[in-house]
N, C-alpha and C. Protein backbone atom coordinates (compact mmCIF):
# COMPACT_ATOMS: atom_id res chain seq x y z
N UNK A 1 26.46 33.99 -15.57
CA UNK A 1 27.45 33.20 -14.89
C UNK A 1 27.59 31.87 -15.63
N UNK A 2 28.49 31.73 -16.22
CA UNK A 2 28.95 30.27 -16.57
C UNK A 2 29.62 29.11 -15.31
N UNK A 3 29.07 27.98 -15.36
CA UNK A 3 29.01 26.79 -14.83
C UNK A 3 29.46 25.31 -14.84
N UNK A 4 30.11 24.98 -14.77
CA UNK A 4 30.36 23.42 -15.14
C UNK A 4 29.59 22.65 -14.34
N UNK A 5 29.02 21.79 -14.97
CA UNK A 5 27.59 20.78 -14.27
C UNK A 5 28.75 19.64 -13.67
N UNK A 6 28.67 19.24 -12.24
CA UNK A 6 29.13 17.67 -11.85
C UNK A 6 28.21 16.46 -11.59
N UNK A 7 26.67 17.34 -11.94
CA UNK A 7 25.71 16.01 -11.87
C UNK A 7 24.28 16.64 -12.98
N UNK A 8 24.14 15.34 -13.30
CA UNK A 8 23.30 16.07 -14.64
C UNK A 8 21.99 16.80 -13.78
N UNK A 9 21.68 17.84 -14.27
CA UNK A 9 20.40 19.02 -13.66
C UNK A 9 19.43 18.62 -14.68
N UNK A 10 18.07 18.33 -14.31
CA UNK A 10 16.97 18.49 -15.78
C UNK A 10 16.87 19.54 -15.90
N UNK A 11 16.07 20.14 -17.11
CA UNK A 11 16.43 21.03 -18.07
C UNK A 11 17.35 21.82 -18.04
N UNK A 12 18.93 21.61 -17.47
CA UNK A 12 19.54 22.16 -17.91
C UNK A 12 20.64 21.54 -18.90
N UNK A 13 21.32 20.26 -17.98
CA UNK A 13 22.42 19.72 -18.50
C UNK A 13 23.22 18.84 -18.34
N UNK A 14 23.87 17.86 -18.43
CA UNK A 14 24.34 16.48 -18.43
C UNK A 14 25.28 16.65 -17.64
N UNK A 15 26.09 15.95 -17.16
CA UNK A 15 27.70 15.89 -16.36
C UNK A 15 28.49 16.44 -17.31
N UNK A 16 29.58 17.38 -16.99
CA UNK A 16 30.13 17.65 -17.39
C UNK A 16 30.22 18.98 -18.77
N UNK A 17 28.33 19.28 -18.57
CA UNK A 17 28.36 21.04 -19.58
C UNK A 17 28.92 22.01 -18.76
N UNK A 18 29.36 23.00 -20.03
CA UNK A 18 29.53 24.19 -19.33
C UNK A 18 28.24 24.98 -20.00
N UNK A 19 27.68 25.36 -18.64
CA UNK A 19 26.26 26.31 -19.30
C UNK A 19 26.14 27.20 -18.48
N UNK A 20 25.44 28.84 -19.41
CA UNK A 20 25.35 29.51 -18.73
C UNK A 20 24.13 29.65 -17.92
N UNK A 21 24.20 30.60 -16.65
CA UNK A 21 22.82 30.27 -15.71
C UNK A 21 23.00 31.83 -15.43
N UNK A 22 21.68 32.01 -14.77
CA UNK A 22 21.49 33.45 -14.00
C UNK A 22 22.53 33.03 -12.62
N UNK A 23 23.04 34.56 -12.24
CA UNK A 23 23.82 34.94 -10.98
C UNK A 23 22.95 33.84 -10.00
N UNK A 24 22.03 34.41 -9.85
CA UNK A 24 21.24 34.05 -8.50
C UNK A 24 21.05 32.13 -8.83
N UNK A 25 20.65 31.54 -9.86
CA UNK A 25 20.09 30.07 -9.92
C UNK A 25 21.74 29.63 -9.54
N UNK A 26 23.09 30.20 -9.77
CA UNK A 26 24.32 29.34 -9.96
C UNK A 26 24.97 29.52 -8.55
N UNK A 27 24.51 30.73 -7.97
CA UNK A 27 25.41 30.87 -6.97
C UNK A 27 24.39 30.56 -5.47
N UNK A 28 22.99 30.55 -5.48
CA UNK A 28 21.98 29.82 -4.49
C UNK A 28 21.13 28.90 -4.46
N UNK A 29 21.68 27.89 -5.94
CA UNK A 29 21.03 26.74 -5.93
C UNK A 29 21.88 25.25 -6.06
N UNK A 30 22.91 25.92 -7.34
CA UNK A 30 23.72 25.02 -8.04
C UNK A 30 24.67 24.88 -7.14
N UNK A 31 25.54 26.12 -6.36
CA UNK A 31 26.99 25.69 -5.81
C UNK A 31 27.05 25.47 -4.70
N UNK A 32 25.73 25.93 -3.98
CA UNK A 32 25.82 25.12 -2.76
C UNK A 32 25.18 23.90 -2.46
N UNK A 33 24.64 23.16 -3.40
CA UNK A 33 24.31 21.91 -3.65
C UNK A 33 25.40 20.61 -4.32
N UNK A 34 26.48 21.72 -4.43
CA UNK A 34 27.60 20.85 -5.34
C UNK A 34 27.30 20.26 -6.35
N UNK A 35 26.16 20.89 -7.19
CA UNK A 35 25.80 20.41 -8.31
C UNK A 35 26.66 20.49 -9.95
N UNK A 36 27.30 21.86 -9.18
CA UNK A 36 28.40 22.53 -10.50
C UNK A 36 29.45 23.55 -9.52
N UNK A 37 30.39 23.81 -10.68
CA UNK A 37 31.67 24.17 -10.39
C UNK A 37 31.30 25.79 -11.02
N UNK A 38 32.36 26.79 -10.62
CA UNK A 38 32.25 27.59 -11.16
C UNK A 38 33.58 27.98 -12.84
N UNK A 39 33.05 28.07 -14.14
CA UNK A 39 33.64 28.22 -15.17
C UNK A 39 35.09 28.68 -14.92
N UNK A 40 35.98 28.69 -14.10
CA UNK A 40 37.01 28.95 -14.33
C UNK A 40 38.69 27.96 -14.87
N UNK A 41 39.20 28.71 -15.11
CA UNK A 41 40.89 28.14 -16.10
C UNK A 41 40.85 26.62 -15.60
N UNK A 42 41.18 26.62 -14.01
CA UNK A 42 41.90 25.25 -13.27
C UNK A 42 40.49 24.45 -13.50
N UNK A 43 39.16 24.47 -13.16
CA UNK A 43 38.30 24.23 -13.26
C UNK A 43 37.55 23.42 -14.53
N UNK A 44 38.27 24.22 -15.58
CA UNK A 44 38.24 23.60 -16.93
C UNK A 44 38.66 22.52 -17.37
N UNK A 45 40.23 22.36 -16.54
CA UNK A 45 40.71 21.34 -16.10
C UNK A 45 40.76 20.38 -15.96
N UNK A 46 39.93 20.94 -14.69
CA UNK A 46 39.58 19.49 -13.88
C UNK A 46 38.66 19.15 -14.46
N UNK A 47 37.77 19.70 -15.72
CA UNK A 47 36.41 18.92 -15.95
C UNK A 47 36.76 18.08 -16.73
N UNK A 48 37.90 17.74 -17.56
CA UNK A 48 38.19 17.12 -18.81
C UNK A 48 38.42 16.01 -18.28
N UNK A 49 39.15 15.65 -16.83
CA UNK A 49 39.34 14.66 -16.13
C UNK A 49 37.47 13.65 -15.83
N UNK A 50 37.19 15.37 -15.66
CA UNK A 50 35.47 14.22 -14.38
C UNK A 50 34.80 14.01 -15.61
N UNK A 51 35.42 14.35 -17.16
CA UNK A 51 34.33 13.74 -18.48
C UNK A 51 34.44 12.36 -18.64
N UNK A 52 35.63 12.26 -18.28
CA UNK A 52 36.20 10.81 -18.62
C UNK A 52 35.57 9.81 -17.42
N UNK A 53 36.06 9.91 -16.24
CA UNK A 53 35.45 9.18 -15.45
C UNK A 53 33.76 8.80 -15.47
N UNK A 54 33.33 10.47 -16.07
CA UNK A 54 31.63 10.56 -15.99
C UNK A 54 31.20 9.42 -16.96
N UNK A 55 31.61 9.48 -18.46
CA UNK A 55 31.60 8.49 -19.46
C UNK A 55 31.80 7.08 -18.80
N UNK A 56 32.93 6.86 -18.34
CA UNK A 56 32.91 5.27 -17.64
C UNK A 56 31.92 5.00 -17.11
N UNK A 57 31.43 5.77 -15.73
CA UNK A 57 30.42 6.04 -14.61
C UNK A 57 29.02 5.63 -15.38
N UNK A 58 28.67 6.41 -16.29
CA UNK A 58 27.94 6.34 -17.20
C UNK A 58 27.36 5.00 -17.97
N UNK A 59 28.37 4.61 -18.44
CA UNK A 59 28.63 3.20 -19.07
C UNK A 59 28.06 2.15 -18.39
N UNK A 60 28.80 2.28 -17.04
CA UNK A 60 28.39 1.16 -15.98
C UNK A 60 26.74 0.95 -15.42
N UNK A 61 26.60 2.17 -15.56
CA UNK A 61 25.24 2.97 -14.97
C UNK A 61 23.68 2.21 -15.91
N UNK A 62 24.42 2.80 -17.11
CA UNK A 62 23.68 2.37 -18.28
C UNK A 62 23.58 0.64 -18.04
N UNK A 63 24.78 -0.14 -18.36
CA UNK A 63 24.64 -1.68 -18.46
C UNK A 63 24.04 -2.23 -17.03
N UNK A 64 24.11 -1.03 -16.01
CA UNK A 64 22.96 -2.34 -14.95
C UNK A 64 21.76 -1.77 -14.87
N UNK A 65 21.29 -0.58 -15.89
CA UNK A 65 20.00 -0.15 -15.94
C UNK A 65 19.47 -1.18 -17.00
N UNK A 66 20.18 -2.05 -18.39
CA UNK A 66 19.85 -2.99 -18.73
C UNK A 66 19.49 -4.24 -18.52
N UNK A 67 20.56 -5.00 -17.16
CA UNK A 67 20.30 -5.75 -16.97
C UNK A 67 18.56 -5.68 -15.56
N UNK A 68 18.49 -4.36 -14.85
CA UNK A 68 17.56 -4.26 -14.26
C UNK A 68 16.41 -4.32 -15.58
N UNK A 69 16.32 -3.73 -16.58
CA UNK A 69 15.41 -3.98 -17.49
C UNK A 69 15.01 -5.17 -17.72
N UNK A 70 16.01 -6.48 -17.66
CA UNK A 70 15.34 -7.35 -18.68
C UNK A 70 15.01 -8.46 -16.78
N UNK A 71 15.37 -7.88 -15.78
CA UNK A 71 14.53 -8.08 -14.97
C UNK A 71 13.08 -7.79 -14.70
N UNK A 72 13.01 -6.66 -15.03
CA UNK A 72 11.51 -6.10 -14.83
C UNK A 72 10.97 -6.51 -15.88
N UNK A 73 10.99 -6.70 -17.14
CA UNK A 73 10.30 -7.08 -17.96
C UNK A 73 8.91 -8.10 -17.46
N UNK A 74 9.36 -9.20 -17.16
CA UNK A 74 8.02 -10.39 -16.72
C UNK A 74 7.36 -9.47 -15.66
N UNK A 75 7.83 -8.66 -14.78
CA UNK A 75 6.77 -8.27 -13.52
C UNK A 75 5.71 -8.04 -14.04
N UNK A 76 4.49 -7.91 -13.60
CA UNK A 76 3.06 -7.62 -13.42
C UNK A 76 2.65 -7.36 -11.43
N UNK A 77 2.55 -5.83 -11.63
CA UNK A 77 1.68 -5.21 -10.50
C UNK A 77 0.26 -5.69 -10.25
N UNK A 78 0.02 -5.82 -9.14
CA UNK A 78 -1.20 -6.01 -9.33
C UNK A 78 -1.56 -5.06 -7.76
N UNK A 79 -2.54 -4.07 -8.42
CA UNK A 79 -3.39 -3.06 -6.97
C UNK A 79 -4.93 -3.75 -6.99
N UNK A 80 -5.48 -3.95 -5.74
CA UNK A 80 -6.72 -3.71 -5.32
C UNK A 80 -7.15 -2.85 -4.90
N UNK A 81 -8.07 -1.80 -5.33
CA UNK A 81 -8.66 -0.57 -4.23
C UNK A 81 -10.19 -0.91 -4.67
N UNK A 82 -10.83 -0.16 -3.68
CA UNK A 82 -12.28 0.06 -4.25
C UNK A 82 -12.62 0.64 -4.46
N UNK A 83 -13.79 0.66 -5.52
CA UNK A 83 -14.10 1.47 -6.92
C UNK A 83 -15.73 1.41 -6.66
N UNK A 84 -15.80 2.62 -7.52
CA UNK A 84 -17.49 2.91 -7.74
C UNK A 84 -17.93 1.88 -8.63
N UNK A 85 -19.18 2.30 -9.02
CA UNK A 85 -19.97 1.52 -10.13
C UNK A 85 -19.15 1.16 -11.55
N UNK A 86 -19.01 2.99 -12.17
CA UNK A 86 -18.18 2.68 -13.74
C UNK A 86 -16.54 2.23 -13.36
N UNK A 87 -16.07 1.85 -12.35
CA UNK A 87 -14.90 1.66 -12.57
C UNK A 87 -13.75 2.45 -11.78
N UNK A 88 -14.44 3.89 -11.75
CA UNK A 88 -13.62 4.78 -10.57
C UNK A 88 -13.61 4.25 -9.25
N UNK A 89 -11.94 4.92 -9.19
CA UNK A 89 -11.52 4.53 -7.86
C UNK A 89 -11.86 5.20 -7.06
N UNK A 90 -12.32 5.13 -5.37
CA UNK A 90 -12.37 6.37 -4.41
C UNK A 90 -10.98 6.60 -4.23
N UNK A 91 -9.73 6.08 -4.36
CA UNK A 91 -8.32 6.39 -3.83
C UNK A 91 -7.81 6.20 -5.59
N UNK A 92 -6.49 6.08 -5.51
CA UNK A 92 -5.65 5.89 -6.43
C UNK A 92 -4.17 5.37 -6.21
N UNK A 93 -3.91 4.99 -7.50
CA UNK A 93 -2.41 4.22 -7.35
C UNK A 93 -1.63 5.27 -7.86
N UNK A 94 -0.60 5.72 -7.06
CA UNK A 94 0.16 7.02 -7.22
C UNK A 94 2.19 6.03 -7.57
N UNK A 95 2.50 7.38 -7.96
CA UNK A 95 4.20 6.71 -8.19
C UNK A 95 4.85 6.21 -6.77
N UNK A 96 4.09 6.45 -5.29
CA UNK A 96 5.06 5.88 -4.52
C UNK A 96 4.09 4.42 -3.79
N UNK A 97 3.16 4.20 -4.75
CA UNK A 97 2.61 2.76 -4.37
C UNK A 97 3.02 1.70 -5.27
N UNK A 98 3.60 2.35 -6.62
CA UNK A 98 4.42 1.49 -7.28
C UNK A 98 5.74 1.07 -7.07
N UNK A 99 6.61 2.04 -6.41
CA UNK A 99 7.50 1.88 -6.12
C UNK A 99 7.83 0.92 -4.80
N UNK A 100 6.52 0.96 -3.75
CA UNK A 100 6.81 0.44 -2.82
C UNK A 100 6.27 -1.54 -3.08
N UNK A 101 5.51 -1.67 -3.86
CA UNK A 101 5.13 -2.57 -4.05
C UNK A 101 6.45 -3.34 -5.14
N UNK A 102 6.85 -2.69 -5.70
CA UNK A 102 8.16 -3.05 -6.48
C UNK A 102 9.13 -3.54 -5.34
N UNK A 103 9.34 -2.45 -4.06
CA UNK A 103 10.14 -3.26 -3.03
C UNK A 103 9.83 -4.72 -2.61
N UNK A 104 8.76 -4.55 -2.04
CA UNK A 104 8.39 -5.98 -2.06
C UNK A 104 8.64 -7.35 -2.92
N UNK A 105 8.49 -6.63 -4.24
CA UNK A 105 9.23 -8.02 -5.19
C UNK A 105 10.63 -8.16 -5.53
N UNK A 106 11.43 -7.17 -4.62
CA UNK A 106 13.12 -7.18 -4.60
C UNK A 106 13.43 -6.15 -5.38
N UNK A 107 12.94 -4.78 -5.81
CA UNK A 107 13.38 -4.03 -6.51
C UNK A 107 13.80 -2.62 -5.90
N UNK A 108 14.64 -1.98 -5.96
CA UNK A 108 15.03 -0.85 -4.84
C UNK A 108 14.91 -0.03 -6.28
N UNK A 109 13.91 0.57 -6.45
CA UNK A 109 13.89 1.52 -7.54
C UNK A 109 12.98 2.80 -6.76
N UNK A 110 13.75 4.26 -7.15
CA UNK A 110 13.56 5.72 -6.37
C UNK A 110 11.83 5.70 -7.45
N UNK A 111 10.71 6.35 -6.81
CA UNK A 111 9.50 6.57 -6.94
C UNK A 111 9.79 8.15 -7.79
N UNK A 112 10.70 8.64 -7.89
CA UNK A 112 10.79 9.77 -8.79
C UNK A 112 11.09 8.97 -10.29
N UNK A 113 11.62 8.30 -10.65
CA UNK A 113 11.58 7.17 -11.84
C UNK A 113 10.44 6.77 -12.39
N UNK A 114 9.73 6.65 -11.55
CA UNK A 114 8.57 6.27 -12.43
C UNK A 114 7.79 7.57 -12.67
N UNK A 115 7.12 7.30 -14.17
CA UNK A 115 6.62 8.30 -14.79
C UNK A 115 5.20 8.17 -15.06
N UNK A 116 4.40 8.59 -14.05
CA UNK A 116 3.45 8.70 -14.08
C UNK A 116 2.79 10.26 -14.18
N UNK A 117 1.70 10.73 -15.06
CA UNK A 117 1.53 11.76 -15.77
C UNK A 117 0.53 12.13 -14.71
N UNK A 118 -0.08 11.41 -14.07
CA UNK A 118 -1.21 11.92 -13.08
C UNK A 118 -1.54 10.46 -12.45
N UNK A 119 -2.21 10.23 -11.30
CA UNK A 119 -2.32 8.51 -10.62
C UNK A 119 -3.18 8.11 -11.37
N UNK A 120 -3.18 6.84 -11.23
CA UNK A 120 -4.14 6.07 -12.12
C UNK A 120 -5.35 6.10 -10.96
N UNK A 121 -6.22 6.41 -11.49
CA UNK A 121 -8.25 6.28 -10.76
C UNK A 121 -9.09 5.83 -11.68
N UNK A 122 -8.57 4.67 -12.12
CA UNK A 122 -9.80 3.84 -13.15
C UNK A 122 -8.88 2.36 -12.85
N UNK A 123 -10.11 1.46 -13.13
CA UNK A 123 -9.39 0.08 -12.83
C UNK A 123 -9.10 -0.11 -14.38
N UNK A 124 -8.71 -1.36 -14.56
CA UNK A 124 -8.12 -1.94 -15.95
C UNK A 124 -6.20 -2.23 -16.10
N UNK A 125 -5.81 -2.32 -16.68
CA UNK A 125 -4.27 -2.85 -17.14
C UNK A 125 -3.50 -0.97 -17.55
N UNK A 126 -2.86 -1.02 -17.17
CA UNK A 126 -2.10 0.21 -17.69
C UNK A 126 -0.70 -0.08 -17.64
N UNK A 127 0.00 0.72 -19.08
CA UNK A 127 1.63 0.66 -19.22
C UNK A 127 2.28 1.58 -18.42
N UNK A 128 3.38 1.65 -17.50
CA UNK A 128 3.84 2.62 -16.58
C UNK A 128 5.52 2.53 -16.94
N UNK A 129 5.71 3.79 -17.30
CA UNK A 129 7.46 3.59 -17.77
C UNK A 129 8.43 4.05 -16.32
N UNK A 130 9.17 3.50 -16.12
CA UNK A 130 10.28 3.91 -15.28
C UNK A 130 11.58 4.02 -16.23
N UNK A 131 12.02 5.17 -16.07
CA UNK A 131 13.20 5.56 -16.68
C UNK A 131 14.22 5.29 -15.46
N UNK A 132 15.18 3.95 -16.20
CA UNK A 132 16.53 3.72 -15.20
C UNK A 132 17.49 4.70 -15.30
N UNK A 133 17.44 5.11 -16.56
CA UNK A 133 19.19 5.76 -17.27
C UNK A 133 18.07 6.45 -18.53
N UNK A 134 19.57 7.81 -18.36
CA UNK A 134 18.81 8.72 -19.27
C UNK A 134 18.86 7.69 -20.78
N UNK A 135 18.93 7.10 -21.38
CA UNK A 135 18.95 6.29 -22.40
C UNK A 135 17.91 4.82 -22.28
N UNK A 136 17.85 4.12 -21.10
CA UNK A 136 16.72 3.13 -21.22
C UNK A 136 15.53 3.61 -20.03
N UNK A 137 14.70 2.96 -20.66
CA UNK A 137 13.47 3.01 -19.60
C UNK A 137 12.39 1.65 -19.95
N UNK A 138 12.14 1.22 -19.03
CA UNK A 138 11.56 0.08 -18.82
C UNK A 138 9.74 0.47 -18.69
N UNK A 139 9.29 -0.88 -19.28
CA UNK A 139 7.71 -0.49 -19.58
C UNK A 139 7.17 -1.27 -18.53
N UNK A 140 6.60 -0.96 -17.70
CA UNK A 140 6.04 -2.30 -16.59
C UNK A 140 4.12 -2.10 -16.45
N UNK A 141 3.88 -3.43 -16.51
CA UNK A 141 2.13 -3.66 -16.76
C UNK A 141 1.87 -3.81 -15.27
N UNK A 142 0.62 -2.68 -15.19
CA UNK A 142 0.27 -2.61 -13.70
C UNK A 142 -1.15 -2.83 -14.17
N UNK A 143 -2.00 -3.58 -12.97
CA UNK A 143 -3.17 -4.12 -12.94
C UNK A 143 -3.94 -3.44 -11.95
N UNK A 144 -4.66 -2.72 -12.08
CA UNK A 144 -5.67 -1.83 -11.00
C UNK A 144 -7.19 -3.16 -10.73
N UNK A 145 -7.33 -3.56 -9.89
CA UNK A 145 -8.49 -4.52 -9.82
C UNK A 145 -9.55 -3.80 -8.83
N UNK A 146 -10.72 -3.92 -8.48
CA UNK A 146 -11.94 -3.70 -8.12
C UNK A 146 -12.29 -4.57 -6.92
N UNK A 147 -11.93 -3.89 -5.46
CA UNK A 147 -12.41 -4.62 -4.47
C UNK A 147 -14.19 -4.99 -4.28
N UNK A 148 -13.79 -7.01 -4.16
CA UNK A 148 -15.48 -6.97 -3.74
C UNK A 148 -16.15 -6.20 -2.42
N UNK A 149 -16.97 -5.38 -2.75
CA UNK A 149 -17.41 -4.74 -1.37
C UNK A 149 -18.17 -6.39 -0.50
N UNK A 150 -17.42 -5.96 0.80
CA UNK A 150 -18.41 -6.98 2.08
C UNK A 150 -19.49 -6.94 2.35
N UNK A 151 -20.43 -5.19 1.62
CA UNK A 151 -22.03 -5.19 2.26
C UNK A 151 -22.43 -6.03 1.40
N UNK A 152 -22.03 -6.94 0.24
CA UNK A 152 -23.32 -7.56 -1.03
C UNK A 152 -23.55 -8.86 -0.30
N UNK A 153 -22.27 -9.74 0.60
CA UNK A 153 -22.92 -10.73 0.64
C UNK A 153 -24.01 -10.94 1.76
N UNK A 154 -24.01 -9.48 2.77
CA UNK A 154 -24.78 -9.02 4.28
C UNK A 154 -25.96 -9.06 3.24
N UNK A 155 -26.53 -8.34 2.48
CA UNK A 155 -27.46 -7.68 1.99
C UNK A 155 -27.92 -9.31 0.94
N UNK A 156 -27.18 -9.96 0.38
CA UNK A 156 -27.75 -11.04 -0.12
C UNK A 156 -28.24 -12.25 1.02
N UNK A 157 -27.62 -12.24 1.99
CA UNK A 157 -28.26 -13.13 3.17
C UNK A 157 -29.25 -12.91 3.84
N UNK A 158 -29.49 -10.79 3.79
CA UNK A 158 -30.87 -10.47 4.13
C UNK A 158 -32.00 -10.69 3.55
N UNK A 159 -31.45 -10.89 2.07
CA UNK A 159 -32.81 -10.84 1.16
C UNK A 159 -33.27 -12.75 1.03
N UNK A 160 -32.02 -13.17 1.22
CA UNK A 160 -32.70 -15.16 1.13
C UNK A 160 -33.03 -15.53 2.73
N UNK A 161 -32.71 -14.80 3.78
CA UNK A 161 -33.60 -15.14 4.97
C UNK A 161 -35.12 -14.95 5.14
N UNK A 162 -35.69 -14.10 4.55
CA UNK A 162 -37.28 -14.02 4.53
C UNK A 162 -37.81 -14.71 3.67
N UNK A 163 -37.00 -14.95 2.21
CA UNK A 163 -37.51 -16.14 1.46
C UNK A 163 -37.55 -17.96 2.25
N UNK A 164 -36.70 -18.28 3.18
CA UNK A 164 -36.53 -19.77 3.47
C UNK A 164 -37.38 -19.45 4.37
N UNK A 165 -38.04 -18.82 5.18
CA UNK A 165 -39.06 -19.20 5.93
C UNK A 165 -40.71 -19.06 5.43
């Protein structure tokens, strides 16, 4: 079954391909999602029209995924969780604790954007890319820090109370 895409699909295809798909992925995934059109004459058509608009759309898309870039640039994340001895975390910083903590500093960016390969469970500085637009993606420095546990200073007041008397 051939297809015309109206919104770009990953691995298949951008706005505006015509690609072919299996019966079943085009006709119970793609068209009732309004994701694509079906390959026909009038259809062909109309896509030459939604290339043009898509390209503008595109354009626009792109230049405020730039200017959001050279916003994010200065940010620095910063997580506290608590961590074992070498550094491991018992929890982790996952893509929707970045994203939500990004709200907080005025940023409405979707937690599927950021590209994280697995959560971070080690403390230290790490680079985390969010892709705005299929063409830019922004590098943002996140800081994993090491909560002081509350039993050291219980356990240091136990051990200097038998010494002062």
């Amino acid at each position: 079954m051939e297809v015309i895409l109206k919104e770009d699909v990953a691995n298949l295809g951008h706005r505006g391909d015509v690609v072919k798909v299996a019966d079943g992925y085009g006709r119970n995934f793609l068209l009732p999602r309004k994701l694509a059109l079906q390959a026909t004459m009038a259809n062909k058509a109309v896509i030459d029209q939604m290339k043009a608009a898509a390209a503008r759309r595109s354009a626009t898309e792109k230049m405020q995924a730039e200017e959001l870039l050279s916003k994010l640039q200065p940010v620095v994340l910063s997580f506290t969780r608590k961590s074992g001895e070498h550094g491991q975390l018992f929890g982790s910083v996952t893509s929707a604790d970045i994203a939500a903590e990004l709200g907080t500093h005025g940023f409405d960016i979707d937690r599927r954007k950021i590209q994280l390969s697995e959560p971070l469970k080690a403390l230290g500085n790490f680079d985390v890319a969010i892709r705005l637009h299929r063409e830019v993606t922004a590098h943002l420095k996140v800081k994993v820090l090491g909560e002081a546990v509350a039993e050291e200073p219980a356990a240091q007041a136990a051990v200097e109370a038998p010494v002062a008397e």
